[in-house]
PDB file of N, CA and C in Angstrom:
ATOM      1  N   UNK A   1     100.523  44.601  25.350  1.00  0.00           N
ATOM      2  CA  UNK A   1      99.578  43.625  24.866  1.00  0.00           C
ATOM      3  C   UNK A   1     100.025  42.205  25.240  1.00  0.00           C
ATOM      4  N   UNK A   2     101.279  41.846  24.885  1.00  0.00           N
ATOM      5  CA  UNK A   2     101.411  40.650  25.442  1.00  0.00           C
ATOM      6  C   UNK A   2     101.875  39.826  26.594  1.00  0.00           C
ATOM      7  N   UNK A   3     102.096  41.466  27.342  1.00  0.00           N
ATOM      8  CA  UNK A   3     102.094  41.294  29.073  1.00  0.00           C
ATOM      9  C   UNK A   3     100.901  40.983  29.335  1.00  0.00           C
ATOM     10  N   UNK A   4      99.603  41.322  29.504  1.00  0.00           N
ATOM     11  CA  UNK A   4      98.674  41.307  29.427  1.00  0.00           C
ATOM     12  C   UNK A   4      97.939  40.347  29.337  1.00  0.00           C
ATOM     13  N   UNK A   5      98.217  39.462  27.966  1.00  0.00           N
ATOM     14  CA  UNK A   5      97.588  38.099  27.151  1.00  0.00           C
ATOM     15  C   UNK A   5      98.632  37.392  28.202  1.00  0.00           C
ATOM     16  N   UNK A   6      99.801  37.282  28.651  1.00  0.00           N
ATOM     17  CA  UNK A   6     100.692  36.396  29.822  1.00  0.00           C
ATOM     18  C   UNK A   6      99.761  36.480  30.826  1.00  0.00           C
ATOM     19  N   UNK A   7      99.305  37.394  31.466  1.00  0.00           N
ATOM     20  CA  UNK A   7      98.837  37.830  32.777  1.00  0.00           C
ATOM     21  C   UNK A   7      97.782  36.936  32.985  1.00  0.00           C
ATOM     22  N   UNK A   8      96.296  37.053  31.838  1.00  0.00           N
ATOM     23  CA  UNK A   8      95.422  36.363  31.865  1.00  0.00           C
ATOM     24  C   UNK A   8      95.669  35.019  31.821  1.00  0.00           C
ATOM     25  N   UNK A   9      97.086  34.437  31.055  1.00  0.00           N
ATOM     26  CA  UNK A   9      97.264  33.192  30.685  1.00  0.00           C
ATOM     27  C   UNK A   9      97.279  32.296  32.416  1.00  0.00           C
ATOM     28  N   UNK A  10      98.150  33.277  32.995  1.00  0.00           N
ATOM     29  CA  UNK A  10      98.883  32.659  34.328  1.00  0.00           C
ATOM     30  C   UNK A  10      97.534  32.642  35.552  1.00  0.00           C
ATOM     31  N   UNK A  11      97.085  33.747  35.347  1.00  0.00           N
ATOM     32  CA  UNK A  11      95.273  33.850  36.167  1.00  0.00           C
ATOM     33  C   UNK A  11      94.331  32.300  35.878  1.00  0.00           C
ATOM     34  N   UNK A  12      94.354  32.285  34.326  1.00  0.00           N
ATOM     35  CA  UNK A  12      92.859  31.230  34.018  1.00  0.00           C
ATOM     36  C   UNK A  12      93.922  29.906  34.747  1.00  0.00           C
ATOM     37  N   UNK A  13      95.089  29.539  34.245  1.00  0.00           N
ATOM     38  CA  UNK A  13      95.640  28.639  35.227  1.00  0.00           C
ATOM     39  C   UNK A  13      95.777  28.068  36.278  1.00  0.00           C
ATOM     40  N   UNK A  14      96.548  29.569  37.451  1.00  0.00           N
ATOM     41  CA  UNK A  14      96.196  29.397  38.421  1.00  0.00           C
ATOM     42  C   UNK A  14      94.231  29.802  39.129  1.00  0.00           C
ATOM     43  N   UNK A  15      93.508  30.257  38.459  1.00  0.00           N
ATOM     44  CA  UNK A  15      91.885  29.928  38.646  1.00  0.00           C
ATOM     45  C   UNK A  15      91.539  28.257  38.698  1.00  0.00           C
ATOM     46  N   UNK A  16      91.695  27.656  37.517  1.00  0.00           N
ATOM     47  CA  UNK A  16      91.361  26.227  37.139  1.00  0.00           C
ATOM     48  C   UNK A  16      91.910  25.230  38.317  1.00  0.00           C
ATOM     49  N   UNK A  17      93.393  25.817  38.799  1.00  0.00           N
ATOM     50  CA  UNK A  17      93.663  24.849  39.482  1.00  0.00           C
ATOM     51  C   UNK A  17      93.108  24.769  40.725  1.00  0.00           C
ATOM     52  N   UNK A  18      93.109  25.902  41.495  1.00  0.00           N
ATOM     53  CA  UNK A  18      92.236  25.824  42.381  1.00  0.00           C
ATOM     54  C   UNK A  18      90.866  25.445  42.716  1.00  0.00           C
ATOM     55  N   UNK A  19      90.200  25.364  41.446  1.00  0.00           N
ATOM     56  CA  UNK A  19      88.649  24.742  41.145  1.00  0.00           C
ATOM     57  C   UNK A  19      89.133  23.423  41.462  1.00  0.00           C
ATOM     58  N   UNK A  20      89.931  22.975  40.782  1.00  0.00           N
ATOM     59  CA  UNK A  20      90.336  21.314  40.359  1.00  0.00           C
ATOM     60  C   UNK A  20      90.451  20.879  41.896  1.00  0.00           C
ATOM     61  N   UNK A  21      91.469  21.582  42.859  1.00  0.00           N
ATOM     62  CA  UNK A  21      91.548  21.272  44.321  1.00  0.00           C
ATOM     63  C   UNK A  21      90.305  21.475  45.052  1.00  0.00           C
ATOM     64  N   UNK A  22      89.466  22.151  44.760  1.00  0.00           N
ATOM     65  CA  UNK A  22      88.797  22.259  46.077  1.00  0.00           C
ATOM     66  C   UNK A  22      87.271  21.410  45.444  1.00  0.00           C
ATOM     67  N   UNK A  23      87.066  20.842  44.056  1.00  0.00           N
ATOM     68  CA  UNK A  23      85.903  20.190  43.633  1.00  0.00           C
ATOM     69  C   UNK A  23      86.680  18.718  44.243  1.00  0.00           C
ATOM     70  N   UNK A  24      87.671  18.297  44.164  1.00  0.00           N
ATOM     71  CA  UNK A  24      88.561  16.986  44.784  1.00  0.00           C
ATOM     72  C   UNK A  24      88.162  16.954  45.640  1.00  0.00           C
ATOM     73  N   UNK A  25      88.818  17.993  46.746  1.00  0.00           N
ATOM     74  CA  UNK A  25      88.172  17.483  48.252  1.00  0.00           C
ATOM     75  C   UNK A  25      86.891  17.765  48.544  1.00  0.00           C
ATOM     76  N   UNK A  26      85.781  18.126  47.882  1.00  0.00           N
ATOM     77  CA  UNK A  26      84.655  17.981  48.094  1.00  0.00           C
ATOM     78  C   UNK A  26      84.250  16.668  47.593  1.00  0.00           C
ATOM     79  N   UNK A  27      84.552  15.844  46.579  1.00  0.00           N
ATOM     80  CA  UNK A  27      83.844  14.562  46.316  1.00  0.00           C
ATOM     81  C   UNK A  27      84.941  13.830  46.840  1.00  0.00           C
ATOM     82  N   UNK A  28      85.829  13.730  47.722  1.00  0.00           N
ATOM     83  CA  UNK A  28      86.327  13.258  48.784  1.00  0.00           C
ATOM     84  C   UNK A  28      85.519  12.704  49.539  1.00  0.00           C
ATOM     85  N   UNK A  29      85.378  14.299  50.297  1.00  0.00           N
ATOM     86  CA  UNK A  29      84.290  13.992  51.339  1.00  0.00           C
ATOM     87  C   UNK A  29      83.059  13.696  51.291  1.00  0.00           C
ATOM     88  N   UNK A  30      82.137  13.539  49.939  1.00  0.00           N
ATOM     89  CA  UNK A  30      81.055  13.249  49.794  1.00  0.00           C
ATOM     90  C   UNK A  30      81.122  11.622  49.373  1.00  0.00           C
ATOM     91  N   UNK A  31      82.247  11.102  49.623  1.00  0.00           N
ATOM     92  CA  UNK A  31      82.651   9.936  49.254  1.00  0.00           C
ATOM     93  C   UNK A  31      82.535   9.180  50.836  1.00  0.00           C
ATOM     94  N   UNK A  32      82.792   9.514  51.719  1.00  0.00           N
ATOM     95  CA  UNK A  32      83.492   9.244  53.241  1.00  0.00           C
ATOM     96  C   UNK A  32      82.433   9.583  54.004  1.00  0.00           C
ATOM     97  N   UNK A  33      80.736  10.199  53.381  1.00  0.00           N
ATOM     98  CA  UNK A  33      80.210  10.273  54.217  1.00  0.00           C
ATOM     99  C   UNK A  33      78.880   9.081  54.263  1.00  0.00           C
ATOM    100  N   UNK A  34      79.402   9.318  52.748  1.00  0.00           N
ATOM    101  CA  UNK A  34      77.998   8.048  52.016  1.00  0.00           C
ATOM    102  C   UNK A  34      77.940   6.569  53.130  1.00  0.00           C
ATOM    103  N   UNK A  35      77.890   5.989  53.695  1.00  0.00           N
ATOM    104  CA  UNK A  35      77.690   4.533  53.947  1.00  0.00           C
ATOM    105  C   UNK A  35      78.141   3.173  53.023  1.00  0.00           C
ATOM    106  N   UNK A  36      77.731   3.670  52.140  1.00  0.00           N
ATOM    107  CA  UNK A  36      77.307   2.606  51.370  1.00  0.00           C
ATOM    108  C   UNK A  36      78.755   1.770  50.607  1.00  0.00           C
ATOM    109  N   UNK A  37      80.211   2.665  50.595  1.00  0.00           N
ATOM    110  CA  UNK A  37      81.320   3.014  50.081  1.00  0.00           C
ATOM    111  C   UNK A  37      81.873   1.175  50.005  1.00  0.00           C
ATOM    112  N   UNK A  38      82.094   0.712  51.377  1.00  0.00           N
ATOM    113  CA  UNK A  38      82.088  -0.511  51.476  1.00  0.00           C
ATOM    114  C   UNK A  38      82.193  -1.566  50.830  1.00  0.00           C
ATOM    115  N   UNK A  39      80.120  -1.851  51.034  1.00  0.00           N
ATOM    116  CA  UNK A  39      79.416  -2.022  50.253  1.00  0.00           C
ATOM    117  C   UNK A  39      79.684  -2.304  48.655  1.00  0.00           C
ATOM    118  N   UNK A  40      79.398  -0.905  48.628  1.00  0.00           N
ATOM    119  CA  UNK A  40      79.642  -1.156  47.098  1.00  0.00           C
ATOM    120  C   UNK A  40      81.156  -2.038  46.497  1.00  0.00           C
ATOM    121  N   UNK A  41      82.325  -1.915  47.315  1.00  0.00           N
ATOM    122  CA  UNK A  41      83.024  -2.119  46.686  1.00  0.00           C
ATOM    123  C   UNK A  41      83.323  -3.887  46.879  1.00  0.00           C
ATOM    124  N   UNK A  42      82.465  -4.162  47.885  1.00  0.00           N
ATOM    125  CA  UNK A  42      82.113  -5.740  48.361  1.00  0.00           C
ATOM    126  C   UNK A  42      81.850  -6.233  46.863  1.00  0.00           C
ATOM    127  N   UNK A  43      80.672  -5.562  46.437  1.00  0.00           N
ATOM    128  CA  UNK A  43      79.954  -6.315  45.594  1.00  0.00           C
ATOM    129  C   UNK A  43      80.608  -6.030  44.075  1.00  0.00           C
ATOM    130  N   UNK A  44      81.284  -5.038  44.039  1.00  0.00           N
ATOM    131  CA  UNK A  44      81.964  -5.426  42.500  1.00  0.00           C
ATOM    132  C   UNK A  44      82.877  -6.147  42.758  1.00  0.00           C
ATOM    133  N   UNK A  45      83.284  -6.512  44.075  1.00  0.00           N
ATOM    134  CA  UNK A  45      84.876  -8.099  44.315  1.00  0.00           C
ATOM    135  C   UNK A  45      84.005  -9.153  43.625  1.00  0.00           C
ATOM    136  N   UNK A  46      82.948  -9.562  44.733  1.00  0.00           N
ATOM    137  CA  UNK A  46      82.090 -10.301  44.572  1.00  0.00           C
ATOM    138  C   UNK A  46      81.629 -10.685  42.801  1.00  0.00           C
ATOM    139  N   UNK A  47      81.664  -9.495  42.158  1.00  0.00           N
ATOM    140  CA  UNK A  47      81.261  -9.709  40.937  1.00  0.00           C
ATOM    141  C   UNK A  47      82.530  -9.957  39.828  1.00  0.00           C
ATOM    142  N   UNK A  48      84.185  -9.064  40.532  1.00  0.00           N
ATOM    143  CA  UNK A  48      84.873 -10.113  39.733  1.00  0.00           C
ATOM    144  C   UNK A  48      85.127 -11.097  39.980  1.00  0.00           C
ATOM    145  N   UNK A  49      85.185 -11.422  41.271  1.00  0.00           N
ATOM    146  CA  UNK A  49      85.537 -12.850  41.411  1.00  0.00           C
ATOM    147  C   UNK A  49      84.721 -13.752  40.737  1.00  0.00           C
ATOM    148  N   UNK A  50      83.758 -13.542  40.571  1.00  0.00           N
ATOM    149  CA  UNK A  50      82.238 -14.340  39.490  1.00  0.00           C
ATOM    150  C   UNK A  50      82.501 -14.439  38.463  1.00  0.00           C
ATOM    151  N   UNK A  51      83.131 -13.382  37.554  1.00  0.00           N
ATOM    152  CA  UNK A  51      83.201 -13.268  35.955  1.00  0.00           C
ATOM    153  C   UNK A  51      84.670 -14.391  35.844  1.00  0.00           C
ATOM    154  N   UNK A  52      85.484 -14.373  36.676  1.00  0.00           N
ATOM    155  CA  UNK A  52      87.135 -14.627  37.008  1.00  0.00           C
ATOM    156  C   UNK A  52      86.823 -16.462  37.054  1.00  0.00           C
ATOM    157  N   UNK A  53      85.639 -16.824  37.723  1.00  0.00           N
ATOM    158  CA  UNK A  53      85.147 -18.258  38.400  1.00  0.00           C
ATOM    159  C   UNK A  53      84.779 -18.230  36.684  1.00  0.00           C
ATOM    160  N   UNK A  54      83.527 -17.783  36.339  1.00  0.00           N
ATOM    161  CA  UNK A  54      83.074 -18.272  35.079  1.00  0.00           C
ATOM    162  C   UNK A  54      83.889 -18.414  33.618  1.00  0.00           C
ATOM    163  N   UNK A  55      84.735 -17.637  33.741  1.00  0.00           N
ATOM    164  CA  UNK A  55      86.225 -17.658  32.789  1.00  0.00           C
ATOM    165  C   UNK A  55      86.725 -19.076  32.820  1.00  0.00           C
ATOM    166  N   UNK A  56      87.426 -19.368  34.340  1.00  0.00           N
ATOM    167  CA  UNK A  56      87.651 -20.558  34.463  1.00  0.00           C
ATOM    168  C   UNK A  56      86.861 -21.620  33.957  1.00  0.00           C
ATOM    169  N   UNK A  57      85.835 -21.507  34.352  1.00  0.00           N
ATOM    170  CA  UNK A  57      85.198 -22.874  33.858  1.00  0.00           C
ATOM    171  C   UNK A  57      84.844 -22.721  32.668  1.00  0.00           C
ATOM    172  N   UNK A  58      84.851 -21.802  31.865  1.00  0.00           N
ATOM    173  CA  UNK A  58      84.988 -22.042  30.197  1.00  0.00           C
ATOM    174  C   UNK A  58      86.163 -22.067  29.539  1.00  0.00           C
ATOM    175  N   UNK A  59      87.162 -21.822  29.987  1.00  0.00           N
ATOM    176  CA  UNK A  59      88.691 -22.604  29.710  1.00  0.00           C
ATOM    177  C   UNK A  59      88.935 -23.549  29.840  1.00  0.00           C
ATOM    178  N   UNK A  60      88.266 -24.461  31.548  1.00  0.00           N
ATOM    179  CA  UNK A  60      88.489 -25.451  31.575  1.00  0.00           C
ATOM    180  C   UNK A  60      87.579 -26.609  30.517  1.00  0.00           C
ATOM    181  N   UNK A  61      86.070 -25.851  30.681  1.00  0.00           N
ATOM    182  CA  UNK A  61      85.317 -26.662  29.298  1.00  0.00           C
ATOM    183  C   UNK A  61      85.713 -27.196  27.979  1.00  0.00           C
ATOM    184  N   UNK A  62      86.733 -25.859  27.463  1.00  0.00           N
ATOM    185  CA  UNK A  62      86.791 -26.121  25.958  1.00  0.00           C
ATOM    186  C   UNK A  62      88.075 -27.033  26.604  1.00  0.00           C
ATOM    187  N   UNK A  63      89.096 -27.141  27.559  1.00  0.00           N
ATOM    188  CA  UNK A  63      90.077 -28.186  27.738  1.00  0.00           C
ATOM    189  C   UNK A  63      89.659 -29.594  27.491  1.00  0.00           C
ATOM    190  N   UNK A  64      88.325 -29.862  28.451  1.00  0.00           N
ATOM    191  CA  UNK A  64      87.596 -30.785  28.924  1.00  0.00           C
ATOM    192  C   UNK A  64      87.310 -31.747  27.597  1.00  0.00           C
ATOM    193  N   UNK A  65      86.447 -30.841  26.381  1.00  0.00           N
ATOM    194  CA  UNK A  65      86.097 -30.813  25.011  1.00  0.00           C
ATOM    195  C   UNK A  65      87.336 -31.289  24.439  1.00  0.00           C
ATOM    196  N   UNK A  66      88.085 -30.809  24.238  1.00  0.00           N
ATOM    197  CA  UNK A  66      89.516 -30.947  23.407  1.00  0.00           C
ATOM    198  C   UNK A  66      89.725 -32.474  23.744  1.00  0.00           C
ATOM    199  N   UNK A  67      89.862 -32.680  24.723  1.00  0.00           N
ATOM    200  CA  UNK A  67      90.329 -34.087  25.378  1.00  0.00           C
ATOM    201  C   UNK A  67      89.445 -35.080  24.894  1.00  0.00           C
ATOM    202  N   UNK A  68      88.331 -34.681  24.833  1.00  0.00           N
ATOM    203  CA  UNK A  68      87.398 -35.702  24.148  1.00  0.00           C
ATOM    204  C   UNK A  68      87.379 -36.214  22.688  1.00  0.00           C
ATOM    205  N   UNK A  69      88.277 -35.283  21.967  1.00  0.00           N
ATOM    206  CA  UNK A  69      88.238 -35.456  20.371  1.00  0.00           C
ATOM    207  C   UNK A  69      89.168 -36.408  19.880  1.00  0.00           C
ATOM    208  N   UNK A  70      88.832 -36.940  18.884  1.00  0.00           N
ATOM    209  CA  UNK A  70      90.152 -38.008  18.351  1.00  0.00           C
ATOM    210  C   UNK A  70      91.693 -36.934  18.263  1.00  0.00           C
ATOM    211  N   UNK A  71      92.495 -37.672  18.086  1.00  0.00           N
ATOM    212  CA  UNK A  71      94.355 -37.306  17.473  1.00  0.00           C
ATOM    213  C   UNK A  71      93.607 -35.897  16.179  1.00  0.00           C
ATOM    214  N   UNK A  72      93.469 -36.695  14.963  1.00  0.00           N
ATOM    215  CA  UNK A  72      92.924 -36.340  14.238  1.00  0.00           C
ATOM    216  C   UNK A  72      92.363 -34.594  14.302  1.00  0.00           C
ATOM    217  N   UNK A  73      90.708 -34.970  15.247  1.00  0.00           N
ATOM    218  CA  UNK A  73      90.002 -33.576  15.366  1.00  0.00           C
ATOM    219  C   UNK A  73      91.063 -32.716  15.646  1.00  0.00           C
ATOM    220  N   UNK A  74      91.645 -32.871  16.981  1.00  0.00           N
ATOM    221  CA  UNK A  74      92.588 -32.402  18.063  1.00  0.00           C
ATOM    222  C   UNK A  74      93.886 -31.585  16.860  1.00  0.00           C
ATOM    223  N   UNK A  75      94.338 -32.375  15.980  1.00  0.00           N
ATOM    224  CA  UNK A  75      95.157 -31.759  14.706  1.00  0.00           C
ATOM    225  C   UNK A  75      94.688 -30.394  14.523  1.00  0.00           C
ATOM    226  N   UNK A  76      93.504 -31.063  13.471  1.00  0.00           N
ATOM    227  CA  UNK A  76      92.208 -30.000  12.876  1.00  0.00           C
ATOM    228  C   UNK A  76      92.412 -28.852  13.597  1.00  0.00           C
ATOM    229  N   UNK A  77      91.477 -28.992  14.849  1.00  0.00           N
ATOM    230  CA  UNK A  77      91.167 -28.030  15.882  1.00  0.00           C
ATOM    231  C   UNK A  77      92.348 -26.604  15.924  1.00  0.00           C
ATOM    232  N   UNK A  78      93.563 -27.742  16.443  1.00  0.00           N
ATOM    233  CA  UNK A  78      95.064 -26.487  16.167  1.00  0.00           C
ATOM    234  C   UNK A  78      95.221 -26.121  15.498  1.00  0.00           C
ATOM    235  N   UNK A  79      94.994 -26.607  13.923  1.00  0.00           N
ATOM    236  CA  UNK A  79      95.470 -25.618  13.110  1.00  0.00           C
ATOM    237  C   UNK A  79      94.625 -24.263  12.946  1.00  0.00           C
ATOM    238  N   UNK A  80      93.511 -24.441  13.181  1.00  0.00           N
ATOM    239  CA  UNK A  80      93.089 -23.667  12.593  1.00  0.00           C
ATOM    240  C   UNK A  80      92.801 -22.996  13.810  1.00  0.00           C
ATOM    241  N   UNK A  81      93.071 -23.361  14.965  1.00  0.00           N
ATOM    242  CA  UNK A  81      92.873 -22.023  15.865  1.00  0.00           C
ATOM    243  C   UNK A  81      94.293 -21.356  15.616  1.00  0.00           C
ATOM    244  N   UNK A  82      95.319 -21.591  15.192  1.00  0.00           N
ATOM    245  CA  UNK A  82      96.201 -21.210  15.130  1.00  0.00           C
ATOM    246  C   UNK A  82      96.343 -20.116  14.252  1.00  0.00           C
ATOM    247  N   UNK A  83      95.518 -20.723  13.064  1.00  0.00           N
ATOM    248  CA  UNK A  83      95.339 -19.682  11.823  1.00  0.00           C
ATOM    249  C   UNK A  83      94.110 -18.208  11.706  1.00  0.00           C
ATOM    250  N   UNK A  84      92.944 -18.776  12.405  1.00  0.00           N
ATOM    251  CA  UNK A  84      92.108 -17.653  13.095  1.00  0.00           C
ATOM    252  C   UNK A  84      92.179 -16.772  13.976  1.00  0.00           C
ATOM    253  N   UNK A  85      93.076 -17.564  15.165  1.00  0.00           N
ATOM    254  CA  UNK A  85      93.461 -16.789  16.420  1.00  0.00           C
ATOM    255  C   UNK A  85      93.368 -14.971  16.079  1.00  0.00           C
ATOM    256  N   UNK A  86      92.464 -14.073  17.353  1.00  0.00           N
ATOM    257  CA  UNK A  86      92.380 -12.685  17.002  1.00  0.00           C
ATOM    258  C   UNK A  86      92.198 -12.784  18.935  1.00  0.00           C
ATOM    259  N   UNK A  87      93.518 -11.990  18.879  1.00  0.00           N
ATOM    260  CA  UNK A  87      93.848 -11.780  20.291  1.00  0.00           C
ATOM    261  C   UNK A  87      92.754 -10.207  20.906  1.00  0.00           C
ATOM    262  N   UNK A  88      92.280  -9.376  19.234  1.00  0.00           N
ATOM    263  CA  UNK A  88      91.647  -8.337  20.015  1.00  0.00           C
ATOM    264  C   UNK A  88      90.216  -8.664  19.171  1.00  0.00           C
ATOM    265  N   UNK A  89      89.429  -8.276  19.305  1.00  0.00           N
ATOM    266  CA  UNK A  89      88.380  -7.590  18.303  1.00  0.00           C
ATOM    267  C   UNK A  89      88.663  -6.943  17.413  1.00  0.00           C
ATOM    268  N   UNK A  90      89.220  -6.262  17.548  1.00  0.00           N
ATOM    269  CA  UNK A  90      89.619  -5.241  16.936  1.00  0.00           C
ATOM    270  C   UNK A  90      91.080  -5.111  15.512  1.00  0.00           C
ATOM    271  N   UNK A  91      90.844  -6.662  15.679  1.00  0.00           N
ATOM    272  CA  UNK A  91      92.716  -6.626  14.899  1.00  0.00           C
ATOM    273  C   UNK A  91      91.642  -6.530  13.589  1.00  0.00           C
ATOM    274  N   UNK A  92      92.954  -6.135  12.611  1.00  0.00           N
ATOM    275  CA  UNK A  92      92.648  -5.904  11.452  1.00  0.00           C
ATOM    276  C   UNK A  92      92.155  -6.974  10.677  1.00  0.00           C
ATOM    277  N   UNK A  93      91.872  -6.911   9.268  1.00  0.00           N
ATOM    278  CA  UNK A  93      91.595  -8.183   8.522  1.00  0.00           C
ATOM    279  C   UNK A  93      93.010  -8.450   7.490  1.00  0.00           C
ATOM    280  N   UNK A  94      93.157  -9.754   7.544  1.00  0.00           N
ATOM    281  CA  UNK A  94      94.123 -10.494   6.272  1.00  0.00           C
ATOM    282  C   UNK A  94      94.418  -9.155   5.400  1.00  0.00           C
ATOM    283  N   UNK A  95      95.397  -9.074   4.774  1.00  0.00           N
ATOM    284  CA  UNK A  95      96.065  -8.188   3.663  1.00  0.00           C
ATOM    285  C   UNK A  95      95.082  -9.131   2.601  1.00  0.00           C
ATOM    286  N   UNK A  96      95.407  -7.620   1.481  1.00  0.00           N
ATOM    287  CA  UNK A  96      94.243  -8.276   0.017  1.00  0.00           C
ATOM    288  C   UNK A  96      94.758  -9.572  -0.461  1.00  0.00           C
ATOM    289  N   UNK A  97      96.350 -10.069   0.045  1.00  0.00           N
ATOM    290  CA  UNK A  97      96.635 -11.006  -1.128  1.00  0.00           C
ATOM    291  C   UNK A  97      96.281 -11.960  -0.373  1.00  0.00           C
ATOM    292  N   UNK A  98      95.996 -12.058   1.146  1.00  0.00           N
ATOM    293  CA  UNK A  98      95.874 -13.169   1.707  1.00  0.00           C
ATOM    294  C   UNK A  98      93.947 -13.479   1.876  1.00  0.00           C
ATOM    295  N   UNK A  99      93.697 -12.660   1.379  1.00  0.00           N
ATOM    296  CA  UNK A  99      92.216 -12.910   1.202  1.00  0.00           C
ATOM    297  C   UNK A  99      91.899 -13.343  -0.228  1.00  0.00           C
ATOM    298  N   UNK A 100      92.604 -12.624  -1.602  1.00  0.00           N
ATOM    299  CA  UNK A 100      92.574 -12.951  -2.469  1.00  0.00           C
ATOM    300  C   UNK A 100      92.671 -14.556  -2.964  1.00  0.00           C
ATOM    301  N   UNK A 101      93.720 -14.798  -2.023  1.00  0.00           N
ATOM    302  CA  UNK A 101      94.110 -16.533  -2.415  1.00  0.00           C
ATOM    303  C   UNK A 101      94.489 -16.901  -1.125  1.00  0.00           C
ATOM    304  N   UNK A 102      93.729 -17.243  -0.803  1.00  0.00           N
ATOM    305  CA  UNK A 102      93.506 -18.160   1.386  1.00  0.00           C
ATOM    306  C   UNK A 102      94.002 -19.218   0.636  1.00  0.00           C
ATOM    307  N   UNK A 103      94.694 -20.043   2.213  1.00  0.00           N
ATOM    308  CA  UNK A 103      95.014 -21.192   1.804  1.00  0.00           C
ATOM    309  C   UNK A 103      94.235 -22.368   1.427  1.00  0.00           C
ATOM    310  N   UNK A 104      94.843 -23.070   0.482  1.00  0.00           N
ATOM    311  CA  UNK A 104      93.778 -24.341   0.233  1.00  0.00           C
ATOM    312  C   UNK A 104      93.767 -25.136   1.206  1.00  0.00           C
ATOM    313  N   UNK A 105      92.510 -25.796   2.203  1.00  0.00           N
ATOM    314  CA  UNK A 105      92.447 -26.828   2.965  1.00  0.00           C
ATOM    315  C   UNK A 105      92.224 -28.274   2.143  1.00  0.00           C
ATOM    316  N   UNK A 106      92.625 -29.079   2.964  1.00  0.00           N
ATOM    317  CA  UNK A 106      93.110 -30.075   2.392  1.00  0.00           C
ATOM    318  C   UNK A 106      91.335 -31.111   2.181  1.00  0.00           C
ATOM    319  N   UNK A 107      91.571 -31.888   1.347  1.00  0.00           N
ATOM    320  CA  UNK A 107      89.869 -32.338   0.985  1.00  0.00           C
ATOM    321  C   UNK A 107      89.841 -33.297   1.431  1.00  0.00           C
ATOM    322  N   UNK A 108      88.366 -33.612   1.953  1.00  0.00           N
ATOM    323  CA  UNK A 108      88.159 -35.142   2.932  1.00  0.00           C
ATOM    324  C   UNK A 108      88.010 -36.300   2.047  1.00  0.00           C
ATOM    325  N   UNK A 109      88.173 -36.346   1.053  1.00  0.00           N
ATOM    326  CA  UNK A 109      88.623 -37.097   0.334  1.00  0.00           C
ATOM    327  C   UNK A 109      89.512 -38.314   0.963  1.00  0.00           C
TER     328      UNK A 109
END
């Protein structure tokens, strides 16, 4: 029985792998015959280099912005990007105690 259950084990294995090789070099070659391969890969450069250009110039904007603000704003501004800053989407939120009692900002007073 468990020669057997080995036997099949080592078969569906070596089966799969050979699928895995020979579906490869078929979208290989259905890759190499297309035209278009190029092409296509022109235009997604083309399109990072675009997203990469437009990055820039909204880094350089909010620089541009910054420079324009008094001592003062320019303070402001840091701290609190400092204190918001979320490097992912995805980061978590404040622990309960730091939501419970956030810091006091100071009054324009």
């Amino acid at each position: 029985m468990y020669i057997t259950m080995r036997v099949n084990f080592k078969f569906k294995i070596f089966l799969t792998l050979i699928i895995l090789f020979f579906s490869a070099t078929l979208f290989a070659q259905s890759d190499k015959q297309s035209g278009g391969s190029r092409k296509i890969r022109n235009a997604e450069k083309v399109k990072e280099e675009q997203s990469k250009k437009q990055e820039k110039a909204i880094k350089e904007g909010k620089r541009k912005h910054n420079k324009l603000q008094s001592k003062e704003v320019r303070r402001r501004m840091k701290r609190n990007d400092r204190r918001y800053h979320h490097s992912d989407a995805n980061d978590s939120r404040p622990n309960w105690l730091k939501r419970l009692f956030p810091k006091k900002r100071p009054s324009a007073n």
